[in-house]
N, C-alpha and C. Protein backbone atom coordinates (compact mmCIF):
# COMPACT_ATOMS: atom_id res chain seq x y z
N UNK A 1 30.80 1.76 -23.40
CA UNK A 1 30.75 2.78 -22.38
C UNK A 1 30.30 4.10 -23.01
N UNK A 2 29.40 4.78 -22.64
CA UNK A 2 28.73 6.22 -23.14
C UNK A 2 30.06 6.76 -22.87
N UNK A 3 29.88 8.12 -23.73
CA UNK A 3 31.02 9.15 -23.82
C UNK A 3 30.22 10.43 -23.80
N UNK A 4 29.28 10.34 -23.17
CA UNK A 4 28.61 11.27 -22.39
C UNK A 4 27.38 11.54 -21.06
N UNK A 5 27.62 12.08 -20.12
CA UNK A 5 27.02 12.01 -19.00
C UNK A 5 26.02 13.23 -18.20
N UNK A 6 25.09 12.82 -18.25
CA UNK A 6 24.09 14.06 -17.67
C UNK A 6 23.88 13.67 -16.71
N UNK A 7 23.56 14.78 -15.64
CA UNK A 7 23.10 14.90 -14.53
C UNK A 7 22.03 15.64 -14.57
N UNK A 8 20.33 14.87 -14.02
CA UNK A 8 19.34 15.78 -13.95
C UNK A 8 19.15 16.02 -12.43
N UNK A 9 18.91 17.36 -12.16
CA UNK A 9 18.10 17.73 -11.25
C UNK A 9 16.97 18.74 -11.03
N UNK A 10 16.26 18.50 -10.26
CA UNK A 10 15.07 19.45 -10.23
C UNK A 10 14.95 20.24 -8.66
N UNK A 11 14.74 21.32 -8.97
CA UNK A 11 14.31 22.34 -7.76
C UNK A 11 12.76 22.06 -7.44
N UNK A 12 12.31 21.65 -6.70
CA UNK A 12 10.95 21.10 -6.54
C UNK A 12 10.70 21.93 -5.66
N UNK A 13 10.73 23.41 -5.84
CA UNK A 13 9.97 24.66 -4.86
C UNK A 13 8.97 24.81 -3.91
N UNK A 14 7.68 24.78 -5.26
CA UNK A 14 6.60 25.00 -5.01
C UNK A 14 6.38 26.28 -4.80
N UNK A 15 5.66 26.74 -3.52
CA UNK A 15 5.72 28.10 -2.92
C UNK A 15 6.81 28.82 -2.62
N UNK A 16 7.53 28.02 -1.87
CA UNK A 16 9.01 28.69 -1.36
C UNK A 16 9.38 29.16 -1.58
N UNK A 17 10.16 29.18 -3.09
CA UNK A 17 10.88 30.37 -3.67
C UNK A 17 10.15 31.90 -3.42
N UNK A 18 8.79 31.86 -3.08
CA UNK A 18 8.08 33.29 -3.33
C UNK A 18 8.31 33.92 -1.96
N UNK A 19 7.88 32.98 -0.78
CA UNK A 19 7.88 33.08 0.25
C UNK A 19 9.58 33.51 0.87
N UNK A 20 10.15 33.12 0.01
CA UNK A 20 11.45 33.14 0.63
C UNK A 20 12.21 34.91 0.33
N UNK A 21 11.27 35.22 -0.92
CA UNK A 21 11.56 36.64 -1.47
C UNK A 21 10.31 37.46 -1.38
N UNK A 22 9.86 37.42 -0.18
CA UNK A 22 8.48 37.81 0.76
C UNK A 22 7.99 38.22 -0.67
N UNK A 23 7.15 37.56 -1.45
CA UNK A 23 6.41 37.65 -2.20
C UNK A 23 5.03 37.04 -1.78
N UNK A 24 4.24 37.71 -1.39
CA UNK A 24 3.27 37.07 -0.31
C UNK A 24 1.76 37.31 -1.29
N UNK A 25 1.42 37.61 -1.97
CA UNK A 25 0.72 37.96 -2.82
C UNK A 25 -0.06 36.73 -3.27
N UNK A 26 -1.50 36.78 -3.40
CA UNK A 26 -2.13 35.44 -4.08
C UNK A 26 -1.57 34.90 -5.01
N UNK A 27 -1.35 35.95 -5.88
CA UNK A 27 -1.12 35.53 -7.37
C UNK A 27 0.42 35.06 -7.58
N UNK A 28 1.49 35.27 -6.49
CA UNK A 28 2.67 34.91 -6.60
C UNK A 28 2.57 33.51 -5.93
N UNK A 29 1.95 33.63 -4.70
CA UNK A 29 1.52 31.92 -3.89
C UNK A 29 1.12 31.01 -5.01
N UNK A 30 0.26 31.62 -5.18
CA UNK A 30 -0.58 30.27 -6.60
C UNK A 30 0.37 29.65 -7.26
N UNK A 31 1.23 30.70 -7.89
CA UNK A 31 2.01 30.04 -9.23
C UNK A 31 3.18 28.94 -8.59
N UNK A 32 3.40 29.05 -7.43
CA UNK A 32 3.70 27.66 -7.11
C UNK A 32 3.10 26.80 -6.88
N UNK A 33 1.97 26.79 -6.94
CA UNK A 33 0.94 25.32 -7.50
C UNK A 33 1.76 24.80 -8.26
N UNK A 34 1.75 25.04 -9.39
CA UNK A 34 1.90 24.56 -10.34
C UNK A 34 3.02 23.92 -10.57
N UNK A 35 3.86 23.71 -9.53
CA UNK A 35 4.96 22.64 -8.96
C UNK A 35 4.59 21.37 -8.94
N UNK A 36 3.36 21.39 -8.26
CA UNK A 36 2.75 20.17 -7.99
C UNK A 36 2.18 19.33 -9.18
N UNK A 37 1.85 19.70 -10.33
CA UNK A 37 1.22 19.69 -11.59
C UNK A 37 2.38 19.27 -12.42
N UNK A 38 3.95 19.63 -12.51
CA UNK A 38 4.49 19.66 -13.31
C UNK A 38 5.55 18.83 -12.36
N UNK A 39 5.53 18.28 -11.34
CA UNK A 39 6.11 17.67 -10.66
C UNK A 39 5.36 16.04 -11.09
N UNK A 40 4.31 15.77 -11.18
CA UNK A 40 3.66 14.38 -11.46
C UNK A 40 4.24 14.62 -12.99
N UNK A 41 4.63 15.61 -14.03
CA UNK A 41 4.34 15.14 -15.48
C UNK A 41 5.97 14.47 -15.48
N UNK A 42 6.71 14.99 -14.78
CA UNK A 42 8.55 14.97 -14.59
C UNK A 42 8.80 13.65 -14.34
N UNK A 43 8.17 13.05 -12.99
CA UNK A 43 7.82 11.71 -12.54
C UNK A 43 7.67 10.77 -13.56
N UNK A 44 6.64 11.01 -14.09
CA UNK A 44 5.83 10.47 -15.65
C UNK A 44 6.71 10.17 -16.69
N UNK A 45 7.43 10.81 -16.77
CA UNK A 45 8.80 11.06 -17.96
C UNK A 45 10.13 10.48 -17.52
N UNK A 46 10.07 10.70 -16.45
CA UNK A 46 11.76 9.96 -15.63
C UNK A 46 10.76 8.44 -15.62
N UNK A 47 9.88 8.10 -15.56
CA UNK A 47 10.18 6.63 -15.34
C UNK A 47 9.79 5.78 -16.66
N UNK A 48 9.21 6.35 -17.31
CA UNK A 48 8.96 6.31 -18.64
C UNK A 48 10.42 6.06 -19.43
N UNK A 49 11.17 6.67 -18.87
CA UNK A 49 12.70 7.04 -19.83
C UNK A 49 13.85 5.88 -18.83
N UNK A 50 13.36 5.48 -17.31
CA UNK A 50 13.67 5.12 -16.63
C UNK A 50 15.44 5.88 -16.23
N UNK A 51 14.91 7.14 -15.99
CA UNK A 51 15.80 8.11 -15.75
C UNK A 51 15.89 8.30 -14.05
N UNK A 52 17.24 8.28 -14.21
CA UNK A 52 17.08 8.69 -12.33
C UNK A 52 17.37 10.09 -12.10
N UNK A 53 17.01 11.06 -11.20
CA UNK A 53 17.43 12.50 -10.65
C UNK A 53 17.44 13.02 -9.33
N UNK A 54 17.93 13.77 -9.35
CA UNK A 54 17.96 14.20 -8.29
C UNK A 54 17.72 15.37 -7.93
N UNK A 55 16.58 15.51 -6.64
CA UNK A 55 15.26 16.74 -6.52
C UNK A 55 15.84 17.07 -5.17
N UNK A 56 15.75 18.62 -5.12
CA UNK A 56 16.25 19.41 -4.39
C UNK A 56 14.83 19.84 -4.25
N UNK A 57 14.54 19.64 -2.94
CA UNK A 57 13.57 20.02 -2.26
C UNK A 57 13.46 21.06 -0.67
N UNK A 58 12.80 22.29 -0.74
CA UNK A 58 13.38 22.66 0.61
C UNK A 58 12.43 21.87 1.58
N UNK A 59 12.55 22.42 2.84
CA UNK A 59 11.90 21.68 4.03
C UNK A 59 9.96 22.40 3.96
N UNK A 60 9.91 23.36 3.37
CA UNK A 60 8.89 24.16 2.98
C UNK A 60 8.17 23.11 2.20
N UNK A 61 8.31 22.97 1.29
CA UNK A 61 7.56 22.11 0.34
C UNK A 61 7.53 20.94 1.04
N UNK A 62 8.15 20.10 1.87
CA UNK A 62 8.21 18.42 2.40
C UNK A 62 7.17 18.61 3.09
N UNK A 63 6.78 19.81 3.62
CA UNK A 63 5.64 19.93 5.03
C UNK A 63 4.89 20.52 4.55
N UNK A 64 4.63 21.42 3.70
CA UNK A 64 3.37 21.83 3.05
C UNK A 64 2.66 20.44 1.09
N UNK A 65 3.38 19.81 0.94
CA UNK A 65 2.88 18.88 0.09
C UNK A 65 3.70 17.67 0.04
N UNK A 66 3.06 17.12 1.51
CA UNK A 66 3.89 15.85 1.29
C UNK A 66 3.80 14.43 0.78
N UNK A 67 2.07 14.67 -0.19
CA UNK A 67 2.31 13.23 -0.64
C UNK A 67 2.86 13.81 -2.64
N UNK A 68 3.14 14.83 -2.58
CA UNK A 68 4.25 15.34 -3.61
C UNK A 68 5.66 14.77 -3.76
N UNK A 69 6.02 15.18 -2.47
CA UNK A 69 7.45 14.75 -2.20
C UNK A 69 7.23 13.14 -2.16
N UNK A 70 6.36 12.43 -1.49
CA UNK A 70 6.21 11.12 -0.74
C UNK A 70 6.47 10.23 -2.55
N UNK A 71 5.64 11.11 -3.73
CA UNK A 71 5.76 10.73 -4.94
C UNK A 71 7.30 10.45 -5.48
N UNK A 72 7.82 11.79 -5.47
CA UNK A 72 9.76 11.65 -5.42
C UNK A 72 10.26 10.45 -5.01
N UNK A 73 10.16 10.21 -3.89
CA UNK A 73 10.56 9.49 -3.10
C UNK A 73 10.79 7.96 -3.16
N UNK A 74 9.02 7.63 -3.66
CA UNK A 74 8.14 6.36 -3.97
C UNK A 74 9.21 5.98 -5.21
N UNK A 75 9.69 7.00 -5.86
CA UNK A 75 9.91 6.66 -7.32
C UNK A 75 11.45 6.54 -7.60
N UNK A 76 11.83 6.50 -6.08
CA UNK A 76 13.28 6.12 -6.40
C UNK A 76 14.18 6.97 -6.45
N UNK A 77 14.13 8.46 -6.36
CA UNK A 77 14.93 9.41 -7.02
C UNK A 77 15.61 9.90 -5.65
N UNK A 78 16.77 10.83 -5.97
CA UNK A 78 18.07 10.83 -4.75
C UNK A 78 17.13 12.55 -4.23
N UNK A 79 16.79 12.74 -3.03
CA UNK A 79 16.20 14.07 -2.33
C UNK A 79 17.21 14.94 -1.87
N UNK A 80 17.69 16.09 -2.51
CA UNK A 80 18.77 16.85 -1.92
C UNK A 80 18.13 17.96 -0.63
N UNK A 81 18.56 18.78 0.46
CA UNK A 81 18.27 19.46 1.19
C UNK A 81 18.36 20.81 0.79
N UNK A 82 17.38 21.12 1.12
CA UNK A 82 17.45 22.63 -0.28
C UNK A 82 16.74 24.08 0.59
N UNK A 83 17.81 23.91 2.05
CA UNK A 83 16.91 24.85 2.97
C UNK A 83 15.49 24.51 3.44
N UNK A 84 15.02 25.94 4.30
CA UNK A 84 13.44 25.70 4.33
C UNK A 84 12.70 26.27 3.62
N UNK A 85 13.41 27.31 2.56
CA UNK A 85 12.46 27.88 1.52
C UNK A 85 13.42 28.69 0.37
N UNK A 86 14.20 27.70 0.09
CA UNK A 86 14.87 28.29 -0.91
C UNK A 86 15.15 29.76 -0.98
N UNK A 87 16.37 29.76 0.04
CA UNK A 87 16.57 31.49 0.12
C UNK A 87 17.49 31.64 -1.27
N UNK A 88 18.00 32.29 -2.11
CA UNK A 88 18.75 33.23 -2.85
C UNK A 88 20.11 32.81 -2.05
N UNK A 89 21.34 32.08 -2.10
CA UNK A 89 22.38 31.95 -1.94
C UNK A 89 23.37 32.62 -1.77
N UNK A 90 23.33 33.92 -3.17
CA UNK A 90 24.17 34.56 -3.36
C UNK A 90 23.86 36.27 -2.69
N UNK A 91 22.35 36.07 -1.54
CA UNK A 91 21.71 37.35 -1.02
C UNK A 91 22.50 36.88 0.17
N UNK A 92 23.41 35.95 1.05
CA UNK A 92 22.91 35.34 2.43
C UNK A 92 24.63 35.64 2.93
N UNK A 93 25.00 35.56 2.01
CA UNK A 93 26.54 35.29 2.48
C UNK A 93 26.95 34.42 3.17
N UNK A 94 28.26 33.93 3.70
CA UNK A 94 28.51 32.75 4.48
C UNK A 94 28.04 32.76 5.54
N UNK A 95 27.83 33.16 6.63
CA UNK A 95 27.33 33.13 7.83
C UNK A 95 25.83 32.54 7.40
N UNK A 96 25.25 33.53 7.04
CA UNK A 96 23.63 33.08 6.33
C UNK A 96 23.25 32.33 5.27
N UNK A 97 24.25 31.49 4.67
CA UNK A 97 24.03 30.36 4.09
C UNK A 97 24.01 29.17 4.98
N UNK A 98 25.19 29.43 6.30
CA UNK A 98 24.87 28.39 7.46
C UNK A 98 24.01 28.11 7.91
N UNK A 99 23.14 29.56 7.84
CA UNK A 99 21.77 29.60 8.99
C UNK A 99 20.43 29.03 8.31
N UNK A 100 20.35 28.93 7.17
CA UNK A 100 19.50 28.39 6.17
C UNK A 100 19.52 27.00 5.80
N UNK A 101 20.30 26.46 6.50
CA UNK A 101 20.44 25.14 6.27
C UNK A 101 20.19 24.57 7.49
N UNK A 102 18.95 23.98 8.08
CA UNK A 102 18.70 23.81 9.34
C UNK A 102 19.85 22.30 9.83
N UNK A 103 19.75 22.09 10.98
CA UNK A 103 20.22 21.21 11.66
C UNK A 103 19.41 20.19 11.42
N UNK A 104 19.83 18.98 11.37
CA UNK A 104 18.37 17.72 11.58
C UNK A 104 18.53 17.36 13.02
N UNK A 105 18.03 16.94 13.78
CA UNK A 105 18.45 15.88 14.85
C UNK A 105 18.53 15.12 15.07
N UNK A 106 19.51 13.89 15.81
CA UNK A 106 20.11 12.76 15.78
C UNK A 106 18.78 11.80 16.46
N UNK A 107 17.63 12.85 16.77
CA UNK A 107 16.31 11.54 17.45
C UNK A 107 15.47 11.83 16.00
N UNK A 108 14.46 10.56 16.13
CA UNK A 108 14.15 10.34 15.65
C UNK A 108 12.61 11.52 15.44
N UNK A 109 12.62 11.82 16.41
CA UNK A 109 11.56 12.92 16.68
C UNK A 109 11.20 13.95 15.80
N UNK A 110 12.27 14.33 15.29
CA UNK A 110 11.94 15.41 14.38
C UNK A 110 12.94 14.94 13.00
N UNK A 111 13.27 13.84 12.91
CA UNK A 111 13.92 13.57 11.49
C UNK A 111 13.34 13.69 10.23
N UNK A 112 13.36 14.38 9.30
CA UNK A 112 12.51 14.07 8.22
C UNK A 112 11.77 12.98 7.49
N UNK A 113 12.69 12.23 7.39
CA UNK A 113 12.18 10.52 7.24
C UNK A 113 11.28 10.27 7.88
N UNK A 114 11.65 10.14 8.99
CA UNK A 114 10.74 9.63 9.94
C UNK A 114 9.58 10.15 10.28
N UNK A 115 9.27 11.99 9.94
CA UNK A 115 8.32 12.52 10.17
C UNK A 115 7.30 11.82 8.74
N UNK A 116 7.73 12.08 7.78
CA UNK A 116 7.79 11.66 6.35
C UNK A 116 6.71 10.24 6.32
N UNK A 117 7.62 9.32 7.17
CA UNK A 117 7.05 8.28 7.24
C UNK A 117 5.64 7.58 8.01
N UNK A 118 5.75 8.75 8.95
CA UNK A 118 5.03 8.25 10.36
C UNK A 118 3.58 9.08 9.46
N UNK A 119 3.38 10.51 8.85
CA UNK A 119 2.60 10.60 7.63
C UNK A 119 2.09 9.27 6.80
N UNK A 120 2.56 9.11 6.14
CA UNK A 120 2.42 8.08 5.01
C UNK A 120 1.44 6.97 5.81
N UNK A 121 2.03 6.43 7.10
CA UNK A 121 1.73 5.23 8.29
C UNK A 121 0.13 5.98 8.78
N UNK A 122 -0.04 6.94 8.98
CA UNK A 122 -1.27 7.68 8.95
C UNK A 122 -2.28 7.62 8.15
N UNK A 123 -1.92 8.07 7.04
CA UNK A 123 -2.54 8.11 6.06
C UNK A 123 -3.22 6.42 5.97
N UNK A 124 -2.18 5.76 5.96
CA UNK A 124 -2.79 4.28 5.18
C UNK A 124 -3.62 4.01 6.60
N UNK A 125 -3.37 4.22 7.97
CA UNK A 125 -3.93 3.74 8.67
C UNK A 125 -5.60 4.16 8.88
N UNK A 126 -5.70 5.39 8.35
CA UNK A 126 -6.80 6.43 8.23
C UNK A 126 -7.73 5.42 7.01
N UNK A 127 -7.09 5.50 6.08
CA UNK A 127 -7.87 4.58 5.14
C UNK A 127 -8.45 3.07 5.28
N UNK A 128 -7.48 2.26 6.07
CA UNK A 128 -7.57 0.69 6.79
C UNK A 128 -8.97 1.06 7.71
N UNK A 129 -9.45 2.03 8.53
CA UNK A 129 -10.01 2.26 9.42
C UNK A 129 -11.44 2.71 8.66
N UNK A 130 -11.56 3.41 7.86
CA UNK A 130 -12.39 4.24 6.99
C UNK A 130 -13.43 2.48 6.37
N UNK A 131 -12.55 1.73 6.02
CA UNK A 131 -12.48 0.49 5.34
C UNK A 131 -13.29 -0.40 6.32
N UNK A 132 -13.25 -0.73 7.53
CA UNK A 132 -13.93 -1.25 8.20
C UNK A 132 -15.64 -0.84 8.62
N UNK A 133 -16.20 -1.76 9.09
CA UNK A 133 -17.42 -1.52 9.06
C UNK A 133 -17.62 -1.06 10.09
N UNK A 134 -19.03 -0.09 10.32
CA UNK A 134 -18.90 1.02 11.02
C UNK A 134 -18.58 0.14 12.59
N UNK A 135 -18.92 -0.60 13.19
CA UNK A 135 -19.40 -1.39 14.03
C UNK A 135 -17.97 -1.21 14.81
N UNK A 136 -16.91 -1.63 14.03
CA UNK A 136 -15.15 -2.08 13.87
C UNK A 136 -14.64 -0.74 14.07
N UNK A 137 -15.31 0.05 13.41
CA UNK A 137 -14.51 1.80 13.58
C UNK A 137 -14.74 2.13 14.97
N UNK A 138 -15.91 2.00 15.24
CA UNK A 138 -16.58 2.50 16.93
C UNK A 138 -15.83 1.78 17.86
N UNK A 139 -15.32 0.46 17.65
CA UNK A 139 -14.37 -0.29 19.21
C UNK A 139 -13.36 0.54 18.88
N UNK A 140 -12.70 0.61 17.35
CA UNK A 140 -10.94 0.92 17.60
C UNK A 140 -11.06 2.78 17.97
N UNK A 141 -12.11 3.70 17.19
CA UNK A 141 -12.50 4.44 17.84
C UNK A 141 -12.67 5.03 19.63
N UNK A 142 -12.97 4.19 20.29
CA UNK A 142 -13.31 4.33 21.28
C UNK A 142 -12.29 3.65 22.21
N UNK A 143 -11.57 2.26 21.73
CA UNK A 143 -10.54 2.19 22.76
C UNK A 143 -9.16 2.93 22.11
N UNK A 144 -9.19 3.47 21.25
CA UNK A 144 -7.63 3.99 20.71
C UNK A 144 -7.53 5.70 21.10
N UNK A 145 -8.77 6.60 20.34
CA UNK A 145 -8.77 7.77 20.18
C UNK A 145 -8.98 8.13 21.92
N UNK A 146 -10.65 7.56 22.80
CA UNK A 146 -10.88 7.80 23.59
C UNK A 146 -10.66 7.14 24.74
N UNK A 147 -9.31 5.92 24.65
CA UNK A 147 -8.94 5.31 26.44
C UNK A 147 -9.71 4.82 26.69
N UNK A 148 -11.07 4.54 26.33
CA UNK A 148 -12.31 3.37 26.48
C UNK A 148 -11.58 1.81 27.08
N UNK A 149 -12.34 1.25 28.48
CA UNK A 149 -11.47 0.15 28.13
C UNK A 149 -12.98 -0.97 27.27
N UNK A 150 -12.46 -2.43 27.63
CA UNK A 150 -13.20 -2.81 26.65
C UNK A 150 -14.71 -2.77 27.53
N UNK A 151 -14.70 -2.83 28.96
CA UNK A 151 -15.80 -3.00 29.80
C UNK A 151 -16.82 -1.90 28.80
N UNK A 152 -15.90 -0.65 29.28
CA UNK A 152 -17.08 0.66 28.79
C UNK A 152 -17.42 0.72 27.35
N UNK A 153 -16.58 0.27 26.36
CA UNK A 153 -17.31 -0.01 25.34
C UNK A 153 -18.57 -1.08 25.26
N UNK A 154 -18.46 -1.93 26.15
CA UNK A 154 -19.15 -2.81 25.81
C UNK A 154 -20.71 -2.69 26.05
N UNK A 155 -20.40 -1.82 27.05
CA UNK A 155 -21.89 -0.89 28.17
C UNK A 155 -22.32 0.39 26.62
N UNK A 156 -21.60 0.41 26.29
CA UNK A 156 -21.99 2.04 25.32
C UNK A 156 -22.64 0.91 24.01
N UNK A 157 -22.25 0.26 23.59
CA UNK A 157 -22.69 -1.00 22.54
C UNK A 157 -23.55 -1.69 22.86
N UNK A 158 -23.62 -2.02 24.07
CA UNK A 158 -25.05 -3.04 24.03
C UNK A 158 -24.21 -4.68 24.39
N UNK A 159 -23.38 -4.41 23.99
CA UNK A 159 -22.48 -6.10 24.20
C UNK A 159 -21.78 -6.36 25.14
N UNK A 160 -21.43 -7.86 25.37
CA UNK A 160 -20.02 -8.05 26.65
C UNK A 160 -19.43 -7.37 26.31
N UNK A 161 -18.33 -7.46 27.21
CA UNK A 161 -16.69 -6.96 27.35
C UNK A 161 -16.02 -8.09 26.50
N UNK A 162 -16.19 -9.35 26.79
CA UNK A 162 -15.89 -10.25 25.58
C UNK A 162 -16.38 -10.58 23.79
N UNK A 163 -17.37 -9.95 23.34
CA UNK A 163 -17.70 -9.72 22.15
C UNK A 163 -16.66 -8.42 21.45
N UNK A 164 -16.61 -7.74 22.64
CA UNK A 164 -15.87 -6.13 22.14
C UNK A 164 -14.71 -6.47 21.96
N UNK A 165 -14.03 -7.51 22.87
CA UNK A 165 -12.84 -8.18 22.35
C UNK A 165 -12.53 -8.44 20.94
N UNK A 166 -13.44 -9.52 20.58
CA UNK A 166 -13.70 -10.35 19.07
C UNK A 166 -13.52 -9.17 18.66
N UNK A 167 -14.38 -8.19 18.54
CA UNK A 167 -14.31 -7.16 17.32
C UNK A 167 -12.98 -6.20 16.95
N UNK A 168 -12.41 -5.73 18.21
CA UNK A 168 -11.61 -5.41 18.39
C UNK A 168 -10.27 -6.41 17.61
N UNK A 169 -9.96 -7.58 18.18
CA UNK A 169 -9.05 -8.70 17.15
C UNK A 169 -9.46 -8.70 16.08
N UNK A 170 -10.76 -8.74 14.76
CA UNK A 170 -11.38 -8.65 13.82
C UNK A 170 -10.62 -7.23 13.23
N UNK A 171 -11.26 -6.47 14.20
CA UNK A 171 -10.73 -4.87 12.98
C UNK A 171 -9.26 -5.07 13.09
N UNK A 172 -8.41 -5.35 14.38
CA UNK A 172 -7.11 -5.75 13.73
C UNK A 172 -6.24 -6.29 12.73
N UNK A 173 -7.05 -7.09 12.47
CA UNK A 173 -6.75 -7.91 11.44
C UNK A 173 -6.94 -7.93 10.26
N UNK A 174 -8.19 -7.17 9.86
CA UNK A 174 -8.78 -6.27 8.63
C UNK A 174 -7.59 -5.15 8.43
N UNK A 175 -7.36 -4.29 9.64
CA UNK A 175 -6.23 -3.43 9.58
C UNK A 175 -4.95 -3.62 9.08
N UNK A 176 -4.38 -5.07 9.60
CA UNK A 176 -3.28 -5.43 9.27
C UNK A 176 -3.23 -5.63 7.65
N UNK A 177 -4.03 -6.62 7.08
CA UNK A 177 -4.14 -6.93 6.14
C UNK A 177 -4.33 -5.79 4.87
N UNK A 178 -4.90 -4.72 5.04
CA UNK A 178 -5.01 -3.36 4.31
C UNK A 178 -3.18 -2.80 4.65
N UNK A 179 -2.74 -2.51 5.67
CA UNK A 179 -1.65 -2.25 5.62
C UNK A 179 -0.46 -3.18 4.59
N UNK A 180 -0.55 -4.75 5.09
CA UNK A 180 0.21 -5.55 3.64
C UNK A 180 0.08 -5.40 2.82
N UNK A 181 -0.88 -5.11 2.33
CA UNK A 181 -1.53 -4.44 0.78
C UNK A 181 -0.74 -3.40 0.69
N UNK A 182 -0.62 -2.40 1.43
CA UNK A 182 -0.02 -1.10 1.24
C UNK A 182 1.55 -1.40 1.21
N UNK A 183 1.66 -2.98 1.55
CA UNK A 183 3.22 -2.82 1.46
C UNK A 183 4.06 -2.28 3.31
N UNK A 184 3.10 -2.85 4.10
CA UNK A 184 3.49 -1.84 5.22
C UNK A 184 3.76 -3.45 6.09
N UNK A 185 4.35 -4.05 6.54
CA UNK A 185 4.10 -5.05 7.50
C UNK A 185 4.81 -4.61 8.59
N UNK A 186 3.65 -5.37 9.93
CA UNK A 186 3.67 -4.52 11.11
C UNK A 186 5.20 -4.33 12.08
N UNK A 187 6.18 -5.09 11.45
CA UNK A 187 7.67 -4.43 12.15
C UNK A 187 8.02 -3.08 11.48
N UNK A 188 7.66 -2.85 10.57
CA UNK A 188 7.61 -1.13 10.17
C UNK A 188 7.17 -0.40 10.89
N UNK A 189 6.44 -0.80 11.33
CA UNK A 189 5.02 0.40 12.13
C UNK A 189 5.88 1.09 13.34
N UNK A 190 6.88 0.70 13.99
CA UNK A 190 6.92 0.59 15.11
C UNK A 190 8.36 2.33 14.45
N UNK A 191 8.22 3.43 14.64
CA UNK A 191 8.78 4.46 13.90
C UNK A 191 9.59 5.62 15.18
């Protein structure tokens, strides 16, 4: 049994801290870049060492760099709630330490996770789509983005209403299959 015990954690800022001490200035914005930079080398090193920690992140940083956080996350490590921009604790007093700590809500609508996730489900779906041939982009294009049914695609294409079908089941299935890859199978999707 070790006879000694560390606890790591990291403040994973970014901007926030500046923003939070109206430091609004280019040159103060920027230098929280460099969160992002030294956030992949931390990653790099905790799994390397196969170290676990725990990252205190405010709500600022989850929504302004979230395949940053999405990295945290991916990698196993425990996400603490760290406000929406890391106010100064000891500026806020009790009342205003309450108020800095937002509420989540019990729907799913605005949960972090779930916002978190339904991102990520984007993203890969953006890429699955990108991936198909142009032909496949234009049906799911046209019946997804624009309410097209399959008739009017089929008139704007040149083809039946039954070919637009086929293609339509085709890019599905190209879709699906890029999503398994990603690790996503389609009872996830549903968020």
């Amino acid at each position: 049994m070790a006879d000694l015990f560390v606890c790591l954690t990291f403040d994973h800022d970014n901007t926030s801290s500046a923003i939070s001490r109206n430091m609004l200035t280019p040159t103060a914005i920027s230098r929280g870049d460099f969160g992002i930079a030294a956030a992949a080398r931390i990653l790099a090193l905790l799994k390397a060492e196969r170290i676990p920690a725990t990252w205190f992140i405010p709500g600022h940083t989850i929504d302004s760099y979230p395949s940053c956080v999405e990295a945290v996350h991916a990698a196993g490590h425990e996400i603490g709630n760290h406000g929406w921009t890391h106010r100064i604790p000891s500026t806020l007093g009790a009342e205003g330490e309450d108020q800095s700590v937002p509420e989540f809500p019990a729907t799913n609508a605005l949960n972090p996770d779930v916002l978190a996730g339904q991102r990520q489900l984007q993203s890969v779906l953006a890429l699955a789509i990108r991936e198909l041939p142009e032909r496949y982009q234009q049906v799911i294009r046209e019946y997804y983005a624009h309410g097209k049914t399959m008739k009017e695609i089929g008139e704007l294409m040149g083809v039946n209403e039954s070919r637009v079908s086929q293609i339509h089941r085709a890019a599905l299935d190209r879709m699906s299959q890029s999503l398994q890859a990603a690790g996503i199978h389609s009872s996830e999707c549903v968020l």
